[in-house]
C-alpha atoms as a PDB file:
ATOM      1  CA  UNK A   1       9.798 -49.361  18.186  1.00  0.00           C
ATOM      2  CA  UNK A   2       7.536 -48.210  21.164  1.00  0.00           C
ATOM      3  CA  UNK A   3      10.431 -49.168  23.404  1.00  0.00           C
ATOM      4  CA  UNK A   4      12.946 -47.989  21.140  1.00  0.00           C
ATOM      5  CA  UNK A   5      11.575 -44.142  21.086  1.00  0.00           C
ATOM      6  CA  UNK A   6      11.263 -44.367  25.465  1.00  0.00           C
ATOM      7  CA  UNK A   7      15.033 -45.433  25.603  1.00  0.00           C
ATOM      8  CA  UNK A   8      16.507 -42.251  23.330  1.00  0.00           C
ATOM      9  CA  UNK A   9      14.318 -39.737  25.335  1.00  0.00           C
ATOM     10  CA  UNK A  10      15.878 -41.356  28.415  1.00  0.00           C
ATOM     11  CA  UNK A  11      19.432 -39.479  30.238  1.00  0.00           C
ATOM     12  CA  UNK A  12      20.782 -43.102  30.130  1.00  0.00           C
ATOM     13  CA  UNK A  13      20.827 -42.893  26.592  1.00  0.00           C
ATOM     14  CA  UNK A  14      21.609 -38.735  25.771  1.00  0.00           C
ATOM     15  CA  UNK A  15      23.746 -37.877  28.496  1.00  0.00           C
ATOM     16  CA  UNK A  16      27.315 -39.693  27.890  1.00  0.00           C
ATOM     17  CA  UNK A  17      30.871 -39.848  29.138  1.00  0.00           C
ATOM     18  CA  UNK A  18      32.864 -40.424  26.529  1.00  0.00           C
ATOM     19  CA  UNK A  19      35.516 -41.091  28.759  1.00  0.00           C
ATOM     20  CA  UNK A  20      34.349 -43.381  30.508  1.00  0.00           C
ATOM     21  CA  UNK A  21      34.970 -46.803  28.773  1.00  0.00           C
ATOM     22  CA  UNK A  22      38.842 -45.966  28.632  1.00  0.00           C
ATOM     23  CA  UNK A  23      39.057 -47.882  25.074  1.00  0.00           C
ATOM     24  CA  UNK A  24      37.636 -50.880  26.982  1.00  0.00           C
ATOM     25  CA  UNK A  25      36.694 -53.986  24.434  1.00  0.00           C
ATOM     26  CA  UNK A  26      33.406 -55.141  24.529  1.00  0.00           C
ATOM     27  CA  UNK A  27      31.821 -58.287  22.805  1.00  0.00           C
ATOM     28  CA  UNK A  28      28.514 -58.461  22.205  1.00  0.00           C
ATOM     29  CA  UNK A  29      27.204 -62.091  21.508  1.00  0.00           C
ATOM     30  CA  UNK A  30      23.612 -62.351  20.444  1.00  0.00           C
ATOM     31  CA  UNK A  31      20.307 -64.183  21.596  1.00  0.00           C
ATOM     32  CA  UNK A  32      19.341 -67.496  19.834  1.00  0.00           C
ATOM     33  CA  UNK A  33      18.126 -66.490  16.076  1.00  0.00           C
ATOM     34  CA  UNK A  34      19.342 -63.184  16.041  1.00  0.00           C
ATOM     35  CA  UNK A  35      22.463 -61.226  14.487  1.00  0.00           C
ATOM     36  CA  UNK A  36      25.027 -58.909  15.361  1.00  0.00           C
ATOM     37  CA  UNK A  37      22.419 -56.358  14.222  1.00  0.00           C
ATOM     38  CA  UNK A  38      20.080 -57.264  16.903  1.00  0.00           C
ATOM     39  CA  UNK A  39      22.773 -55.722  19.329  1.00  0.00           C
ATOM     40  CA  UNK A  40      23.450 -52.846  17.343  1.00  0.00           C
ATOM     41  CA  UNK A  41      22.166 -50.128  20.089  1.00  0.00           C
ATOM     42  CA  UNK A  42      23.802 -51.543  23.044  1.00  0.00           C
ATOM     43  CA  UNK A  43      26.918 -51.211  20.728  1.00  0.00           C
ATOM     44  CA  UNK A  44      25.971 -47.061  19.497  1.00  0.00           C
ATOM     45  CA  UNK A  45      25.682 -46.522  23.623  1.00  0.00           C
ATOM     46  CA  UNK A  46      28.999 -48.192  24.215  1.00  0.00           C
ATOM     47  CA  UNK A  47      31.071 -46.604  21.630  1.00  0.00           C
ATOM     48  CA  UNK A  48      29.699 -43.129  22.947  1.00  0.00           C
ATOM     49  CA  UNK A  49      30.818 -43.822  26.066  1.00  0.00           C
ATOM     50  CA  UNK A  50      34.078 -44.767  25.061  1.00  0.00           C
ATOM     51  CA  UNK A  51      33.872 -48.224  24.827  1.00  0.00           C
ATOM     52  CA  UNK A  52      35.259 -50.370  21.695  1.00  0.00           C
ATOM     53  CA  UNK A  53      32.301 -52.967  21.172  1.00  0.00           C
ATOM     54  CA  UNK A  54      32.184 -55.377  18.385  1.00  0.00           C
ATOM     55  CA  UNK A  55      29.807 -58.250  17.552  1.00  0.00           C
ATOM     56  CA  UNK A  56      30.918 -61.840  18.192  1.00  0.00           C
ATOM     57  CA  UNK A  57      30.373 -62.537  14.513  1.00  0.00           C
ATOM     58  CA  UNK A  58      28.417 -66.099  14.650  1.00  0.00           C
ATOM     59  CA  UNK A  59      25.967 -65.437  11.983  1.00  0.00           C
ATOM     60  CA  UNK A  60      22.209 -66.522  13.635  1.00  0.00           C
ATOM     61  CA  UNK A  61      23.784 -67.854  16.684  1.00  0.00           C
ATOM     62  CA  UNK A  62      22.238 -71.285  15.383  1.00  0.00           C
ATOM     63  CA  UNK A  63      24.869 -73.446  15.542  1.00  0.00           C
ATOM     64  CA  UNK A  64      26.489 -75.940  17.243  1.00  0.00           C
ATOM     65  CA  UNK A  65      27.326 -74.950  21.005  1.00  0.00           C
ATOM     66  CA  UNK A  66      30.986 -76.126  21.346  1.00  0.00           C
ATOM     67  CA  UNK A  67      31.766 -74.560  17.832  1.00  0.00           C
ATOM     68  CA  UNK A  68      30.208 -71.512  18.192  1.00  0.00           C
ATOM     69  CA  UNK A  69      32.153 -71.136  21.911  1.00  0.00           C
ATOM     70  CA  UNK A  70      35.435 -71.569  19.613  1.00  0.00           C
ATOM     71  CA  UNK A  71      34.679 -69.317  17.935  1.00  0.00           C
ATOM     72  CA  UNK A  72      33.793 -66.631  20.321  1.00  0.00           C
ATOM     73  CA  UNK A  73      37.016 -67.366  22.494  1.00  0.00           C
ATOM     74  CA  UNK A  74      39.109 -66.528  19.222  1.00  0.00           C
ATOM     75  CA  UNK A  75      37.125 -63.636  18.552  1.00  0.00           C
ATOM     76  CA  UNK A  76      37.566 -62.142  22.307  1.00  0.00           C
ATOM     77  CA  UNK A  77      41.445 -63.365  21.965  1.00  0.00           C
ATOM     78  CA  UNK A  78      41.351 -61.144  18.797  1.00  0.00           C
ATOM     79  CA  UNK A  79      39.769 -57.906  20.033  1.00  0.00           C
ATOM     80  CA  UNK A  80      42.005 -58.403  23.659  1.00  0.00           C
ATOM     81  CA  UNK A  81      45.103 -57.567  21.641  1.00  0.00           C
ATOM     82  CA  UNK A  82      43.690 -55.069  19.653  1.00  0.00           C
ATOM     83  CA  UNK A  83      43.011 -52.841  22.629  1.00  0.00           C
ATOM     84  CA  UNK A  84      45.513 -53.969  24.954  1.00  0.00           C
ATOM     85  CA  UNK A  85      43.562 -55.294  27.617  1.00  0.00           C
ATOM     86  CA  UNK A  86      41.208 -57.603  28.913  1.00  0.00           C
ATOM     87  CA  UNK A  87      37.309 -57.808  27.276  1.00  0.00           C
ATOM     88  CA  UNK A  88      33.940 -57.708  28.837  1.00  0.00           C
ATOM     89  CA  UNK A  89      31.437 -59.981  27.517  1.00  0.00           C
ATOM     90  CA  UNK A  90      27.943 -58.833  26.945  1.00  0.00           C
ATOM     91  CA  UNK A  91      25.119 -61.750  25.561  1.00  0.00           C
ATOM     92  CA  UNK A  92      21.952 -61.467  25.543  1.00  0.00           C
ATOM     93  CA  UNK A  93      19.630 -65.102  25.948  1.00  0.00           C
ATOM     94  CA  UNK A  94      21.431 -68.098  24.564  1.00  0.00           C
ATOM     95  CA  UNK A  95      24.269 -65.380  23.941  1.00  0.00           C
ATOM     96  CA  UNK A  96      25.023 -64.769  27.586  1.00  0.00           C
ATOM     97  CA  UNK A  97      25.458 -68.556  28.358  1.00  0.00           C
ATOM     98  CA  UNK A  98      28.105 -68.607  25.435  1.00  0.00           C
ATOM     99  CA  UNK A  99      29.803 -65.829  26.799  1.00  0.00           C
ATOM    100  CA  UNK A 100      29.623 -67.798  30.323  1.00  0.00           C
ATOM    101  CA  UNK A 101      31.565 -70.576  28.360  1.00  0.00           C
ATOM    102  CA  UNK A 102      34.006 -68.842  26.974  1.00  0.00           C
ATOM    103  CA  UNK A 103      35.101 -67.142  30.441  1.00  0.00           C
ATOM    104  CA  UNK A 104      35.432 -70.260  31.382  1.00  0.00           C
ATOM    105  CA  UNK A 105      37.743 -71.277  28.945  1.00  0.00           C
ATOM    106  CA  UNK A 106      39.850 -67.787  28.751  1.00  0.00           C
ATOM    107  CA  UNK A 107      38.939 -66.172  31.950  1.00  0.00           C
ATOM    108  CA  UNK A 108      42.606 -64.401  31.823  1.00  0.00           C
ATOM    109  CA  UNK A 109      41.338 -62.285  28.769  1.00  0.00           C
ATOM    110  CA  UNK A 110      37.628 -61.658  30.747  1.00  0.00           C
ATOM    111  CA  UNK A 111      37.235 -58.118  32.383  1.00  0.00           C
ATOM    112  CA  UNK A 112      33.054 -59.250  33.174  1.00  0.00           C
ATOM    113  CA  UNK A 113      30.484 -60.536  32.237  1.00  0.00           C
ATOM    114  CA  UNK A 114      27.107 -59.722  31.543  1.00  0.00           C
ATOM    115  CA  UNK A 115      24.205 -62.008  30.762  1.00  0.00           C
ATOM    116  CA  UNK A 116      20.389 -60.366  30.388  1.00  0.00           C
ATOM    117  CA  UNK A 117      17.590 -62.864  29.760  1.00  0.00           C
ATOM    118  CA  UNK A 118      20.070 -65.895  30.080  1.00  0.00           C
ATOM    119  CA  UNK A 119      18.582 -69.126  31.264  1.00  0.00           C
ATOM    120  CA  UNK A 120      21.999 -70.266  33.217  1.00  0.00           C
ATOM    121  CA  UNK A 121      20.711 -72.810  34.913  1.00  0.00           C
ATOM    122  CA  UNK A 122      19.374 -74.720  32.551  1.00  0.00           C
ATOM    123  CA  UNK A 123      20.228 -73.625  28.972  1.00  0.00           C
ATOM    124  CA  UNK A 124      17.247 -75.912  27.375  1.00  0.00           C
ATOM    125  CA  UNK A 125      14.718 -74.489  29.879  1.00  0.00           C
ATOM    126  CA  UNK A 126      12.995 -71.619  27.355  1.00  0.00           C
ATOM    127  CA  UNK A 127       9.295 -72.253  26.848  1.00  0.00           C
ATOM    128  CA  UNK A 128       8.281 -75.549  24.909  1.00  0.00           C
ATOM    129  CA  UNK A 129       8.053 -73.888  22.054  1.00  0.00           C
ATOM    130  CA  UNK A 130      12.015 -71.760  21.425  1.00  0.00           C
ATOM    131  CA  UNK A 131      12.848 -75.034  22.339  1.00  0.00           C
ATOM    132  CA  UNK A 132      11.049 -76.898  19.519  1.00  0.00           C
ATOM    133  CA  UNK A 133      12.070 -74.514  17.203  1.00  0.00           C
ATOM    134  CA  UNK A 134      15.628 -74.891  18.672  1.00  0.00           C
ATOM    135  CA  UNK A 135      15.556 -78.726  17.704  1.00  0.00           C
ATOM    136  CA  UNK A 136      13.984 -78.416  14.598  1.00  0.00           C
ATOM    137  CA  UNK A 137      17.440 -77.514  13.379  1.00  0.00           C
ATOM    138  CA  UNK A 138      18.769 -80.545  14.281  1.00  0.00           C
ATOM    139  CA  UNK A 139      16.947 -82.268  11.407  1.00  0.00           C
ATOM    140  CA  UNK A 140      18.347 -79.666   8.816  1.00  0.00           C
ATOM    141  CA  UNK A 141      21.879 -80.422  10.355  1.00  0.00           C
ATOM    142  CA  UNK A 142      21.246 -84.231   9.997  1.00  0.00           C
ATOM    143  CA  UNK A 143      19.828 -84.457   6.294  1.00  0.00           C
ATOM    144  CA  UNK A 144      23.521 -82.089   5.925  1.00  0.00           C
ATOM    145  CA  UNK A 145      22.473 -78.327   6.522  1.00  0.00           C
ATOM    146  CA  UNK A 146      25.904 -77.265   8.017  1.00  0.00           C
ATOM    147  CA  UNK A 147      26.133 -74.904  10.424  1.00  0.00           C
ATOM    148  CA  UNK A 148      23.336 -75.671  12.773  1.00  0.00           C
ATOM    149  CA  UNK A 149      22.636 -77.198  15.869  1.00  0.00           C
ATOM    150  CA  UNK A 150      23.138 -80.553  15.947  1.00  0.00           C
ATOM    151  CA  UNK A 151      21.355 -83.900  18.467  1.00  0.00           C
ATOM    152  CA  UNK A 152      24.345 -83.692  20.207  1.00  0.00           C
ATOM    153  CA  UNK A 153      24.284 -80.425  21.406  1.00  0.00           C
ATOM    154  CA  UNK A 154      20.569 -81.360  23.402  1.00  0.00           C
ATOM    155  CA  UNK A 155      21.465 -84.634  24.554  1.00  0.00           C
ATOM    156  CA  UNK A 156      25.057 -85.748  24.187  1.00  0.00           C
ATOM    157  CA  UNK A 157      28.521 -85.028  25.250  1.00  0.00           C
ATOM    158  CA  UNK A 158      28.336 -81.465  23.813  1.00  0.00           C
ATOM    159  CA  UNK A 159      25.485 -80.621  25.604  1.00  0.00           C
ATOM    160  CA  UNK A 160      26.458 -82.611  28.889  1.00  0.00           C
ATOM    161  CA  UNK A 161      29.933 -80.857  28.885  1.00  0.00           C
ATOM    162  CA  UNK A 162      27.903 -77.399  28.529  1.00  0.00           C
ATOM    163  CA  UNK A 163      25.577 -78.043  31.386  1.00  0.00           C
ATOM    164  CA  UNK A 164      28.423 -78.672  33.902  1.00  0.00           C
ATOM    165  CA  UNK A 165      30.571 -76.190  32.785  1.00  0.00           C
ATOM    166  CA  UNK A 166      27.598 -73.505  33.446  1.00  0.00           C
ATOM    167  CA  UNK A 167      26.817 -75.178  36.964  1.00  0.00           C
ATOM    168  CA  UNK A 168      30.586 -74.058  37.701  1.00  0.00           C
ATOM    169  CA  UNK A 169      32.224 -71.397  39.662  1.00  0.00           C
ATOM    170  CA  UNK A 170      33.291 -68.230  37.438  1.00  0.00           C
ATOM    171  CA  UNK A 171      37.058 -68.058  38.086  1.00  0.00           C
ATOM    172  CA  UNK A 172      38.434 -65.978  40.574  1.00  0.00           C
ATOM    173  CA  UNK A 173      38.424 -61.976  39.380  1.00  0.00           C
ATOM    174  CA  UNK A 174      35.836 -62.049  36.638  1.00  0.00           C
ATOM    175  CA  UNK A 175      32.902 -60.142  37.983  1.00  0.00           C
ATOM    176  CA  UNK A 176      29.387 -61.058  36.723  1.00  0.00           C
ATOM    177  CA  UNK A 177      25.754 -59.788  35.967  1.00  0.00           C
ATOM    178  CA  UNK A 178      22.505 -61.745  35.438  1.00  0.00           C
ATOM    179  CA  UNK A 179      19.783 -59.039  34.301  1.00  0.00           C
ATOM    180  CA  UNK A 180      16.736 -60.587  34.034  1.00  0.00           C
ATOM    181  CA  UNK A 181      12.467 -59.836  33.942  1.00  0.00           C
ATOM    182  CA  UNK A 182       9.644 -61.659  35.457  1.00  0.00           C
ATOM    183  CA  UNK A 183       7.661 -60.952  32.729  1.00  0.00           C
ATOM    184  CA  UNK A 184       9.961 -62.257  30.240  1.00  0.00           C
ATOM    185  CA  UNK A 185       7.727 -64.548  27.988  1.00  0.00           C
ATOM    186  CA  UNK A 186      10.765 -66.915  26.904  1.00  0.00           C
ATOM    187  CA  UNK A 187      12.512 -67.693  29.632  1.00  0.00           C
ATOM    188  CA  UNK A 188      11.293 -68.437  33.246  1.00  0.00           C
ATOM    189  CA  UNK A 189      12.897 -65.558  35.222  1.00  0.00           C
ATOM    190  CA  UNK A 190      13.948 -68.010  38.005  1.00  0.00           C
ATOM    191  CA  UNK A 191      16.841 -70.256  34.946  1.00  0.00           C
ATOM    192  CA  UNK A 192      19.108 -67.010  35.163  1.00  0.00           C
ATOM    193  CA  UNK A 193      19.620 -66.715  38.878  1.00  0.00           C
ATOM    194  CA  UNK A 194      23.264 -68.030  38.197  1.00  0.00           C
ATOM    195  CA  UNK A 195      24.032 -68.457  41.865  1.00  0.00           C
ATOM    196  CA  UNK A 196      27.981 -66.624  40.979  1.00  0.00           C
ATOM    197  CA  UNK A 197      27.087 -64.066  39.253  1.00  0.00           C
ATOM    198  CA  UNK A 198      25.229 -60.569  41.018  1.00  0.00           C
ATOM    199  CA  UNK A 199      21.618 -60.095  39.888  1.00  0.00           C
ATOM    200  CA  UNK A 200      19.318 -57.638  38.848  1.00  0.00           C
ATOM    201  CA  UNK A 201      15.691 -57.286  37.869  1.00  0.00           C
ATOM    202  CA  UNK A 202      14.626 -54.899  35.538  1.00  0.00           C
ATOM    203  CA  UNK A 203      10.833 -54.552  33.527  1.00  0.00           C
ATOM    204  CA  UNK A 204      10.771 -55.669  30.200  1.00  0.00           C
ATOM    205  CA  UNK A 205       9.805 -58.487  27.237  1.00  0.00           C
ATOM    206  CA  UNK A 206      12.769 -61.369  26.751  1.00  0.00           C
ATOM    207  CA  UNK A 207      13.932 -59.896  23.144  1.00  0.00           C
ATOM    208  CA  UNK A 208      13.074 -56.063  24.305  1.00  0.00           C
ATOM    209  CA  UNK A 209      15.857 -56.142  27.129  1.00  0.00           C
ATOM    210  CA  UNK A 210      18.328 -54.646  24.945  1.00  0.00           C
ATOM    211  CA  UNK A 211      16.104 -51.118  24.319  1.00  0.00           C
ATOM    212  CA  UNK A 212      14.630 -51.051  27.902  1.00  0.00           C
ATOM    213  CA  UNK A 213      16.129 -47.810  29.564  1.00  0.00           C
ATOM    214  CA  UNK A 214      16.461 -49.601  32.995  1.00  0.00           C
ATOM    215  CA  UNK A 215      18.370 -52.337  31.169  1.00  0.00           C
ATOM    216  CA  UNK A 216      21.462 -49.562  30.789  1.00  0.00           C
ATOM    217  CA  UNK A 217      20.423 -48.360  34.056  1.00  0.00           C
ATOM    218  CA  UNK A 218      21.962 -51.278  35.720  1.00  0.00           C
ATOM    219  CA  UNK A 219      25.014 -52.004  33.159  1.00  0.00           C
ATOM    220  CA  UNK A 220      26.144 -48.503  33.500  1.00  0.00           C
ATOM    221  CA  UNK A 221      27.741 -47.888  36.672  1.00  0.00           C
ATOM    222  CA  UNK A 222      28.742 -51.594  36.408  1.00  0.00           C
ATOM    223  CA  UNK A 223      30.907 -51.635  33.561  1.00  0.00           C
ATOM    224  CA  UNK A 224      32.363 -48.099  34.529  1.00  0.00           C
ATOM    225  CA  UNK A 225      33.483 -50.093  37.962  1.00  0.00           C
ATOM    226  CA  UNK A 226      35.126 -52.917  35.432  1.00  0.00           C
ATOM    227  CA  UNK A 227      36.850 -50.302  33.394  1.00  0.00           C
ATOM    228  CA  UNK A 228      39.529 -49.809  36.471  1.00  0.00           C
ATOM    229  CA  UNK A 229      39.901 -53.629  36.817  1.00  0.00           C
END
């Protein structure tokens, strides 16, 4: 809350445009455990500034990796023909990998993408114990739990398939951002130097990214550059 009162007395938060998104659609995908909810200020500061954000609507973001990028890619396909144009994608943790999938996959519908607190290159890499946590899931999903991650997304052809897709080239066109903190206490700052995407720095906790006023700092003049793309 702390951070939360320091980011509305901040001019990156009070002073808008709300020109200056141009109707642009923005999907917000979520950090491991969290909802749409847990995005819900980066979305307020969009839509002031003339943006059209909406969640990715994937519940916890607990489950399975190549469902859940499905299921984001139809979402994004969605929200691309509702305003007309191409969509940036904004995830946060586990949530900006995803959204690094799914340009992948539909990189003619991607506008840019930006990834804060994302371990790129190497999605498992969090501290020992998200990562525990992570896999306890996998027992829930194999007594029948649905909707969870499952063995296969840590070890077999889901998760192999994810790890090389990440390790490639963004297409050609699709700008990126990597935000990331070295005193992020979840993931080792040095996992989200994705070597194709630009980077920036910024001071803050791993979950507290998305209230830290230097977080919107960075993103601004960014995404007003992608809104002419």
């Amino acid at each position: 809350m702390a951070g939360v009162r320091e980011l509305f007395r901040e001019p990156v938060w009070r002073v808008a445009d709300p020109e200056q998104g141009c109707g642009v659609g923005v999907v917000l995908v979520p950090g491991f455990g969290f909802p749409d909810s847990s995005l819900a200020l980066t979305s307020k500061w969009l839509a002031a500034r003339g943006y059209r954000p909406i969640g990715a609507r994937i519940g916890f973001n607990v489950g399975c990796t190549t469902d859940l990028v499905g299921r984001i890619a139809r979402r994004l396909r969605r929200h691309a023909e509702s305003t007309g144009g191409k969509v940036i994608l904004l995830g946060q943790s586990r949530g900006g990998w995803l959204s690094r999938l799914v340009a992948s996959r539909v990189p003619d519908l991607v506008r840019g993408l930006v990834m804060f607190g994302t371990p790129v290159l190497d999605p498992l890499g969090a501290k020992p114990e998200s990562v525990r946590a992570a896999r306890m899931l996998t027992r829930l999903s194999a007594i029948g739990l649905p909707g969870l991650l499952e063995e296969d997304c840590f070890t077999g052809r889901c998760f192999q398939t994810a790890k090389a897709a990440l390790a490639q080239p963004l297409s050609p066109g699709i700008p990126a951002l990597s935000v990331y903190s070295k005193t992020d206490g979840v993931v080792p700052w040095r996992l989200c130097l994705d070597p194709y995407a630009d980077w920036a720095e910024i001071h803050s906790s791993h979950v507290g990214m998305g209230v830290t006023p230097a977080f919107y700092q960075v993103i601004a003049p960014l995404l007003a550059t992608w809104t002419s793309l």
